[in-house]
C-alpha atoms as a PDB file:
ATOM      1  CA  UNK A   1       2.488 142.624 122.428  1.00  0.00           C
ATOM      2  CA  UNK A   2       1.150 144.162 125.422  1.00  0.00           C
ATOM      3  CA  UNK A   3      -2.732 143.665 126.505  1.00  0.00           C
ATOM      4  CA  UNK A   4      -4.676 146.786 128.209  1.00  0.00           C
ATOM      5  CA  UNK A   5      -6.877 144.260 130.053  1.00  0.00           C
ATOM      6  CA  UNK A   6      -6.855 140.521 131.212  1.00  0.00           C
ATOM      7  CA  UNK A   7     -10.101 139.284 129.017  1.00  0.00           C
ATOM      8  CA  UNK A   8      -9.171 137.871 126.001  1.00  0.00           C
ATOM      9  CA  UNK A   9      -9.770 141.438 122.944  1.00  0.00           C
ATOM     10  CA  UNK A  10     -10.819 140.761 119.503  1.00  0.00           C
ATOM     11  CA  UNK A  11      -9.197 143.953 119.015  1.00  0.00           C
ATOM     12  CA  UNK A  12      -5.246 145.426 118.166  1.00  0.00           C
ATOM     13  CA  UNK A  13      -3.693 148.743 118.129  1.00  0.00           C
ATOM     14  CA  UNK A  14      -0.865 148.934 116.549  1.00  0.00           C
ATOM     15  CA  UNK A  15       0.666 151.727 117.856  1.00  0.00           C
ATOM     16  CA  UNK A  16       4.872 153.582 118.399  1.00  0.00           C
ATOM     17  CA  UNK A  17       5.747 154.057 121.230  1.00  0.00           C
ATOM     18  CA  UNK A  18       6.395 157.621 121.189  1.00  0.00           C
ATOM     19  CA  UNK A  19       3.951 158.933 118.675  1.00  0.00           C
ATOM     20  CA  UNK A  20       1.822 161.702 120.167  1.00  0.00           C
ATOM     21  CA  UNK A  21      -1.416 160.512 118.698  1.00  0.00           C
ATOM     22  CA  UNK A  22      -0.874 156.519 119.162  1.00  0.00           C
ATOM     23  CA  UNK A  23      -0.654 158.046 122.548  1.00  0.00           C
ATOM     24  CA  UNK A  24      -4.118 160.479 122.404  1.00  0.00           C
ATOM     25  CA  UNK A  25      -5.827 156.829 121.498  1.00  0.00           C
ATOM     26  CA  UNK A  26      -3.790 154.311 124.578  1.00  0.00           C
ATOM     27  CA  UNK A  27      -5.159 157.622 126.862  1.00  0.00           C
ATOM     28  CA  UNK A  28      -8.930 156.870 125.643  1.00  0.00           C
ATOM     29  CA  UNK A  29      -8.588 153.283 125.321  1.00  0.00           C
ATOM     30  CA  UNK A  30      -7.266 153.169 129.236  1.00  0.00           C
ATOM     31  CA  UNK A  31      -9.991 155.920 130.554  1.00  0.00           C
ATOM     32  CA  UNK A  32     -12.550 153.917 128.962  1.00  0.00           C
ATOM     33  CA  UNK A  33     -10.971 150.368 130.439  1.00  0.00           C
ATOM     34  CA  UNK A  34     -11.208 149.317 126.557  1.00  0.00           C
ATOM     35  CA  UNK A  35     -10.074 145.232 126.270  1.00  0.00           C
ATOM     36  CA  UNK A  36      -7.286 145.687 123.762  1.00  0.00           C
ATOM     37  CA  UNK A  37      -4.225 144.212 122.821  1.00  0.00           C
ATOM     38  CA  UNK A  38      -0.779 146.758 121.773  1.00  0.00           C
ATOM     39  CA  UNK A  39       1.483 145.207 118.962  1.00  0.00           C
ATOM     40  CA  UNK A  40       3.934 148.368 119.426  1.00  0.00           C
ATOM     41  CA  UNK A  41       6.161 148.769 115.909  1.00  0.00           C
ATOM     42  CA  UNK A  42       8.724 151.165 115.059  1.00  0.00           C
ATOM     43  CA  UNK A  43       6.617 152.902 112.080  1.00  0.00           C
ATOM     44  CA  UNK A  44      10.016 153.110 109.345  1.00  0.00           C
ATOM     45  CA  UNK A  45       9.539 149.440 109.321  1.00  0.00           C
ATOM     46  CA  UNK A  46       5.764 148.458 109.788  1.00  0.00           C
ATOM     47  CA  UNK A  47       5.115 144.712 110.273  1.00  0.00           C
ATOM     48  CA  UNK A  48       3.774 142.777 107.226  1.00  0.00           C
ATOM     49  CA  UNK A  49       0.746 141.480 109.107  1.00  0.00           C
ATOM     50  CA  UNK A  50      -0.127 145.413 109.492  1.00  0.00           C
ATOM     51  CA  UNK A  51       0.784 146.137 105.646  1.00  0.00           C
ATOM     52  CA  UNK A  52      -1.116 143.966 104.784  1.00  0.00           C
ATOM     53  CA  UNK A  53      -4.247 144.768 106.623  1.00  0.00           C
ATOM     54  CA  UNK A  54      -3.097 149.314 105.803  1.00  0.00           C
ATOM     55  CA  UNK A  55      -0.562 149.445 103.098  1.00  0.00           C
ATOM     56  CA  UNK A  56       0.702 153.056 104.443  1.00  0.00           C
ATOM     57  CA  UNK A  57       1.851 151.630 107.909  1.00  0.00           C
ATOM     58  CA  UNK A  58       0.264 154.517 110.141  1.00  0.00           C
ATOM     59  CA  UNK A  59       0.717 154.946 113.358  1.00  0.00           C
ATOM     60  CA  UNK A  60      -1.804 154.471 115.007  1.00  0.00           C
ATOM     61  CA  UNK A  61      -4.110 151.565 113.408  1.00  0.00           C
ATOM     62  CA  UNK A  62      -6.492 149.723 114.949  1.00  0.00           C
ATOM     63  CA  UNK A  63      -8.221 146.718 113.860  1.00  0.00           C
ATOM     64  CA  UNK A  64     -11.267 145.030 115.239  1.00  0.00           C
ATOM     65  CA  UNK A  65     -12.438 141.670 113.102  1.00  0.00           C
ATOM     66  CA  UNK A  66     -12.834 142.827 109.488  1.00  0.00           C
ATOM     67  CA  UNK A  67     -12.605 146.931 110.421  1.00  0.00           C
ATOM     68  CA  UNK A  68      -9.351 148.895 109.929  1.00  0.00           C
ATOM     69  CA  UNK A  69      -9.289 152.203 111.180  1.00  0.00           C
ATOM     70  CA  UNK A  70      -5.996 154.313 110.635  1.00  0.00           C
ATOM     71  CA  UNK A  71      -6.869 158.215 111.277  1.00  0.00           C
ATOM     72  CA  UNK A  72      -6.347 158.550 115.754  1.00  0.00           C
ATOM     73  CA  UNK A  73      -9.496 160.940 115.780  1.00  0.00           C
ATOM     74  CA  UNK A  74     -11.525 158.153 114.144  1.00  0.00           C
ATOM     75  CA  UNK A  75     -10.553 155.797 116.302  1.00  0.00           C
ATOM     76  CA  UNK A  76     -10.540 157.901 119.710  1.00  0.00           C
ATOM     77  CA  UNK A  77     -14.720 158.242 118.220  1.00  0.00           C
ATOM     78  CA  UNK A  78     -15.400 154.957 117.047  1.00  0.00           C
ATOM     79  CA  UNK A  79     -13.868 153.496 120.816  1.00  0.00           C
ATOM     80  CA  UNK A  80     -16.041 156.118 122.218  1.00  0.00           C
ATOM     81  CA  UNK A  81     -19.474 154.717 120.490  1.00  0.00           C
ATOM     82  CA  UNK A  82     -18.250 151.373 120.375  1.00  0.00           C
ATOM     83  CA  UNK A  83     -17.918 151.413 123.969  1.00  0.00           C
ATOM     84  CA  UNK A  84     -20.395 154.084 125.239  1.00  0.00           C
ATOM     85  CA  UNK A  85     -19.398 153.807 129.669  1.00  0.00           C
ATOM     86  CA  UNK A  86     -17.787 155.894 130.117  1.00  0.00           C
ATOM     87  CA  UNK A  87     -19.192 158.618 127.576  1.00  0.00           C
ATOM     88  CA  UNK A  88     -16.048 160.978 126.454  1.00  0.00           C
ATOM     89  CA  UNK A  89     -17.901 162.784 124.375  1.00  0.00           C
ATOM     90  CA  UNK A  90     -21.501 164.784 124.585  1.00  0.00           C
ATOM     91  CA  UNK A  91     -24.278 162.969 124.118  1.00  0.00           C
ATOM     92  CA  UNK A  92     -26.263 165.425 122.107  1.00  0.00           C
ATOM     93  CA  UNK A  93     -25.677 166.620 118.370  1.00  0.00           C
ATOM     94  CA  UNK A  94     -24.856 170.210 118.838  1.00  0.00           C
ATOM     95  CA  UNK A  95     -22.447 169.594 122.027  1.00  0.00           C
ATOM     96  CA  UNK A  96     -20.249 167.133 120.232  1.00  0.00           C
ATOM     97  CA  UNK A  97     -20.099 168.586 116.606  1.00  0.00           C
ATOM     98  CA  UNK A  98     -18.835 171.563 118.721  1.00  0.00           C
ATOM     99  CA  UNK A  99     -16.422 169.333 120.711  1.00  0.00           C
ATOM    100  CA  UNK A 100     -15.088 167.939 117.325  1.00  0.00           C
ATOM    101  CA  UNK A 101     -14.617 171.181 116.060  1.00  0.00           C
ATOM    102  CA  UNK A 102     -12.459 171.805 119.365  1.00  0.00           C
ATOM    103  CA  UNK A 103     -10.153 168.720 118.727  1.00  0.00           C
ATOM    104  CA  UNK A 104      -9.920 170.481 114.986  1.00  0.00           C
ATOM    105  CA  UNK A 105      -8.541 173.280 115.928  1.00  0.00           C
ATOM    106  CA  UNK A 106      -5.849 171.833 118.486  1.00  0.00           C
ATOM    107  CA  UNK A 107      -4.385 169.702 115.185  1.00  0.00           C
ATOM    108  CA  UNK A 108      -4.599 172.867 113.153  1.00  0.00           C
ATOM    109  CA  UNK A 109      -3.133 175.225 115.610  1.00  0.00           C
ATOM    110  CA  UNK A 110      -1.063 173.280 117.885  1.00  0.00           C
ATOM    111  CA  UNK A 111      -0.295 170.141 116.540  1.00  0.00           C
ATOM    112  CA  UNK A 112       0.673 171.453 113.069  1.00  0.00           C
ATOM    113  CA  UNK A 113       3.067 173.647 115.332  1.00  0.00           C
ATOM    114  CA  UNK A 114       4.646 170.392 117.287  1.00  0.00           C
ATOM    115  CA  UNK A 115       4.958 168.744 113.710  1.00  0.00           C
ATOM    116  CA  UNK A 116       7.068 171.953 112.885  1.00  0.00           C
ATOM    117  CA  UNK A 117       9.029 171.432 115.700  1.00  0.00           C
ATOM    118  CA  UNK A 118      10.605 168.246 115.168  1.00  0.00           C
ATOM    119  CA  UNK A 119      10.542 167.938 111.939  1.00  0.00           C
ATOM    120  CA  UNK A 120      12.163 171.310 110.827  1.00  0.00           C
ATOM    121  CA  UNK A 121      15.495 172.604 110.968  1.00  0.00           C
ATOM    122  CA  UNK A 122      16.891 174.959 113.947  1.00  0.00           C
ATOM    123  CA  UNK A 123      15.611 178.062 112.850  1.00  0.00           C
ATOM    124  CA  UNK A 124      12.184 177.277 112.279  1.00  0.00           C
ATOM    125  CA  UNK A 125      11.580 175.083 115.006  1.00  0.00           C
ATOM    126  CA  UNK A 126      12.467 177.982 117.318  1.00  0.00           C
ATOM    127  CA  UNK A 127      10.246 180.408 115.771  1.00  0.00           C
ATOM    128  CA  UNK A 128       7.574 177.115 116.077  1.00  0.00           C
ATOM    129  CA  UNK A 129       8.135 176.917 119.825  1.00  0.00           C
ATOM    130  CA  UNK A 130       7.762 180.671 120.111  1.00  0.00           C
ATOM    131  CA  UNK A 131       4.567 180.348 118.356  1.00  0.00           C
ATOM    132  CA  UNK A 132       3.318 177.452 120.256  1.00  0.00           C
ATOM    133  CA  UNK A 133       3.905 178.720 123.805  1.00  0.00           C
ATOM    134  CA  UNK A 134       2.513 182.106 123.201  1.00  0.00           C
ATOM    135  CA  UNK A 135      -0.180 180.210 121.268  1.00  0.00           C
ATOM    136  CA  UNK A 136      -0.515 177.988 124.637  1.00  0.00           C
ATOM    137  CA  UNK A 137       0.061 181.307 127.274  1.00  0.00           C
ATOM    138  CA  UNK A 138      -3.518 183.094 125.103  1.00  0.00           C
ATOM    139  CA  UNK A 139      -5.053 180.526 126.132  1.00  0.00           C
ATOM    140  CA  UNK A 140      -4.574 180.198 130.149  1.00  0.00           C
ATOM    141  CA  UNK A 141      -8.368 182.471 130.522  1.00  0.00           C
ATOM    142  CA  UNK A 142      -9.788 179.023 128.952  1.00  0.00           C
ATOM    143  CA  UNK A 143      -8.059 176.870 131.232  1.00  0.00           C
ATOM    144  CA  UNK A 144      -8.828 179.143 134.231  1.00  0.00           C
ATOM    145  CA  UNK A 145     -12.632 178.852 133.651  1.00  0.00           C
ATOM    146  CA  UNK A 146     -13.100 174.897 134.009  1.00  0.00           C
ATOM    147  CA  UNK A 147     -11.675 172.291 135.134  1.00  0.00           C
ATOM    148  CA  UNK A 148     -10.969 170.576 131.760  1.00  0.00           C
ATOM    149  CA  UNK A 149     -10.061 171.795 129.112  1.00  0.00           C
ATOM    150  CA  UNK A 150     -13.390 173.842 127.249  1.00  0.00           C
ATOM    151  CA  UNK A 151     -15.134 171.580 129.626  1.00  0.00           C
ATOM    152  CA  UNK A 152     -16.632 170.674 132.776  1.00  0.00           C
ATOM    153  CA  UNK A 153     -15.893 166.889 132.388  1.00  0.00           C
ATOM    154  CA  UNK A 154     -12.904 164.813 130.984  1.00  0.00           C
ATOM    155  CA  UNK A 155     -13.658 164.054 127.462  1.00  0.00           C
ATOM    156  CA  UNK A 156     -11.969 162.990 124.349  1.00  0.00           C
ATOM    157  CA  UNK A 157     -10.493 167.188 124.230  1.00  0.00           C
ATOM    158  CA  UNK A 158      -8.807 166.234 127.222  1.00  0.00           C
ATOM    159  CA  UNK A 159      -7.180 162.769 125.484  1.00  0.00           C
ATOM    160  CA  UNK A 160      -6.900 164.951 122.620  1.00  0.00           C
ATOM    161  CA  UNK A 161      -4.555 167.429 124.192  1.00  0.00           C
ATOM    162  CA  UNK A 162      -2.795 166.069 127.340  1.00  0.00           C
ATOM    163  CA  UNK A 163       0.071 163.753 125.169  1.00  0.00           C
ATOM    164  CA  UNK A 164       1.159 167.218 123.460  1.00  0.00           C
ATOM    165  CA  UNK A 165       1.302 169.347 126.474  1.00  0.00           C
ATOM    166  CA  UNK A 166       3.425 166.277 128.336  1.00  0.00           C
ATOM    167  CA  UNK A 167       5.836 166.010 125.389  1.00  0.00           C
ATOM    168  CA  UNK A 168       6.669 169.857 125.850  1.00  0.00           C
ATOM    169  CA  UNK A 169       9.862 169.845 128.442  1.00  0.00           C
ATOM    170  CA  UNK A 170      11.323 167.315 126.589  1.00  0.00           C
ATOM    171  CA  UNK A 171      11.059 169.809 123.777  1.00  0.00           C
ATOM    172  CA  UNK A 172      12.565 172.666 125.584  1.00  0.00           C
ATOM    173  CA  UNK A 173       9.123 174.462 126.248  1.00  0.00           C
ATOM    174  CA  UNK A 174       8.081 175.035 129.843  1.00  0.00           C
ATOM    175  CA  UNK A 175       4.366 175.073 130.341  1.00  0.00           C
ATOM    176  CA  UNK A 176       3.210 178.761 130.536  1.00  0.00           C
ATOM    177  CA  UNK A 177       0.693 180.179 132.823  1.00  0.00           C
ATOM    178  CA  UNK A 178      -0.262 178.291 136.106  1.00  0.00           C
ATOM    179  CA  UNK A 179      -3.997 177.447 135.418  1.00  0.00           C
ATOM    180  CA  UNK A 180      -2.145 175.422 132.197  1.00  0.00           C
ATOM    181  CA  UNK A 181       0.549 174.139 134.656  1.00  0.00           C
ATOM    182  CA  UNK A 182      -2.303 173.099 137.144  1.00  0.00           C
ATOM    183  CA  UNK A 183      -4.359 171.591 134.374  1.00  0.00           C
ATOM    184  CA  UNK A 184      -1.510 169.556 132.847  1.00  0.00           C
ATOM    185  CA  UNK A 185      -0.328 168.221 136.349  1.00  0.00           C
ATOM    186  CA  UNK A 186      -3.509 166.929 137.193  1.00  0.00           C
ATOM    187  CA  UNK A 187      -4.214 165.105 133.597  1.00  0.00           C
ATOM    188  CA  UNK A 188      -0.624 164.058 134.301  1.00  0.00           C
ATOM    189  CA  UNK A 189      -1.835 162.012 137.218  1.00  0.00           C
ATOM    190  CA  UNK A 190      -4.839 160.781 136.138  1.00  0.00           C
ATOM    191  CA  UNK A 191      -4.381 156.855 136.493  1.00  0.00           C
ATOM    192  CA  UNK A 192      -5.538 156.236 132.666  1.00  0.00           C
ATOM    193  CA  UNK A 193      -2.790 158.596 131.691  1.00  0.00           C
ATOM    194  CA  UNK A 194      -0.019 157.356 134.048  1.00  0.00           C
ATOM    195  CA  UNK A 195      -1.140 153.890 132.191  1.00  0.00           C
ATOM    196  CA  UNK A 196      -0.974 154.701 129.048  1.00  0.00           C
ATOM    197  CA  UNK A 197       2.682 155.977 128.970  1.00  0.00           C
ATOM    198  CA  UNK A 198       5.038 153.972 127.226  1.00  0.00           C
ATOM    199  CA  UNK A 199       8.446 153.279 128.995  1.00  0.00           C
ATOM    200  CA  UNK A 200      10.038 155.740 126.272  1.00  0.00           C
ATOM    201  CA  UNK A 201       7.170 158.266 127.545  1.00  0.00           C
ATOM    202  CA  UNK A 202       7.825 158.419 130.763  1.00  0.00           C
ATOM    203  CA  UNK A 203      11.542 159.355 130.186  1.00  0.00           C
ATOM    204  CA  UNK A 204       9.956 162.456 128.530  1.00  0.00           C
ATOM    205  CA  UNK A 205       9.374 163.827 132.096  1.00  0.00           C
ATOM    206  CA  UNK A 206      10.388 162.875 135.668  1.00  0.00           C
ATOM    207  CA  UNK A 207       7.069 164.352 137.502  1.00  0.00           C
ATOM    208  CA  UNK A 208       4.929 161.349 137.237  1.00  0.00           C
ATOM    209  CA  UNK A 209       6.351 158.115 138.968  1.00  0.00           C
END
């Protein structure tokens, strides 16, 4: 078990250590300095004091007193509004339905094509990573325009995104365009990020140290 902060947590992640969205919630829980504790678990054989608490053994799960929360976008939220400094998400309604509807659209259009990736066999995973990094290259005018990504401040997009862009190389996809490159590198060294890796992460590239 790993702890995210020296105070004593009420609260557990259980969380692989290579899963791209256990990794979207350690990258919130460390840019919001979250008290936690990490039981990390190799997901074909969840623990029984997880199955017990969610029978399906997700990755991730978090679990705070009596609340079990087992969906990474629900949890990246409720962390957000449980712990509202630093806010990584709009404050007002219209600004963070729209900001949802952002982090929608990167499962549905990139993550269901990293899914397809590993999990398929040769020939579709290459048409996949053709897909994905023109997918990725169409949308370098976005990253050109601000600094994060559809934004002007880091938010939960940004936590959203960053763990699928870093598990590229290691995929055989180069990042394409340079205001992507430039946007990855610096997420890359953001100190929550660099935190959050998992020693199996960090073998997924060699840039950060």
């Amino acid at each position: 078990m790993v702890n995210l902060n020296p105070r004593k947590s009420t609260m557990t992640l259980f969380s692989s250590s290579d899963c791209a969205m256990s990794h979207c919630v350690r990258f919130a829980m460390y840019e919001k300095g979250v008290s936690a504790d990490i039981e990390f678990y190799d997901p074909s054989e969840p623990p029984e004091d997880l199955l017990e608490l969610n029978p399906t053994g997700v990755s991730p799960t978090l679990v705070e007193r009596s609340l079990v929360l087992y969906d990474a976008r629900i949890i990246m939220e409720y962390l957000d509004e449980r712990f509202p400094h630093p806010p990584l998400h709009p404050m007002d309604p219209v600004s963070r339905a729209k900001a949802r509807m952002i982090i929608k659209r990167i499962d549905q259009d990139w993550y269901q094509l990293f899914d397809e990736i590993i999990n398929s066999g040769e020939k579709k995973s290459a048409r996949a990573k053709k897909m994905l990094k023109e997918s990725l290259l169409s949308a370098e005018p976005i990253f050109q325009a601000q600094p994060y990504f559809m934004g002007d401040e880091f938010s939960l997009i940004d936590c959203a995104l960053v763990p699928l862009l870093w598990r590229l190389p290691a995929l055989g996809i180069d990042l394409p365009g340079e205001a992507l490159n430039n946007y990855a590198q610096r997420q890359f060294n953001r100190e929550g990020f660099i935190s959050s890796l998992t020693g199996i992460e960090k073998e997924m590239d060699t840039t950060v140290k």
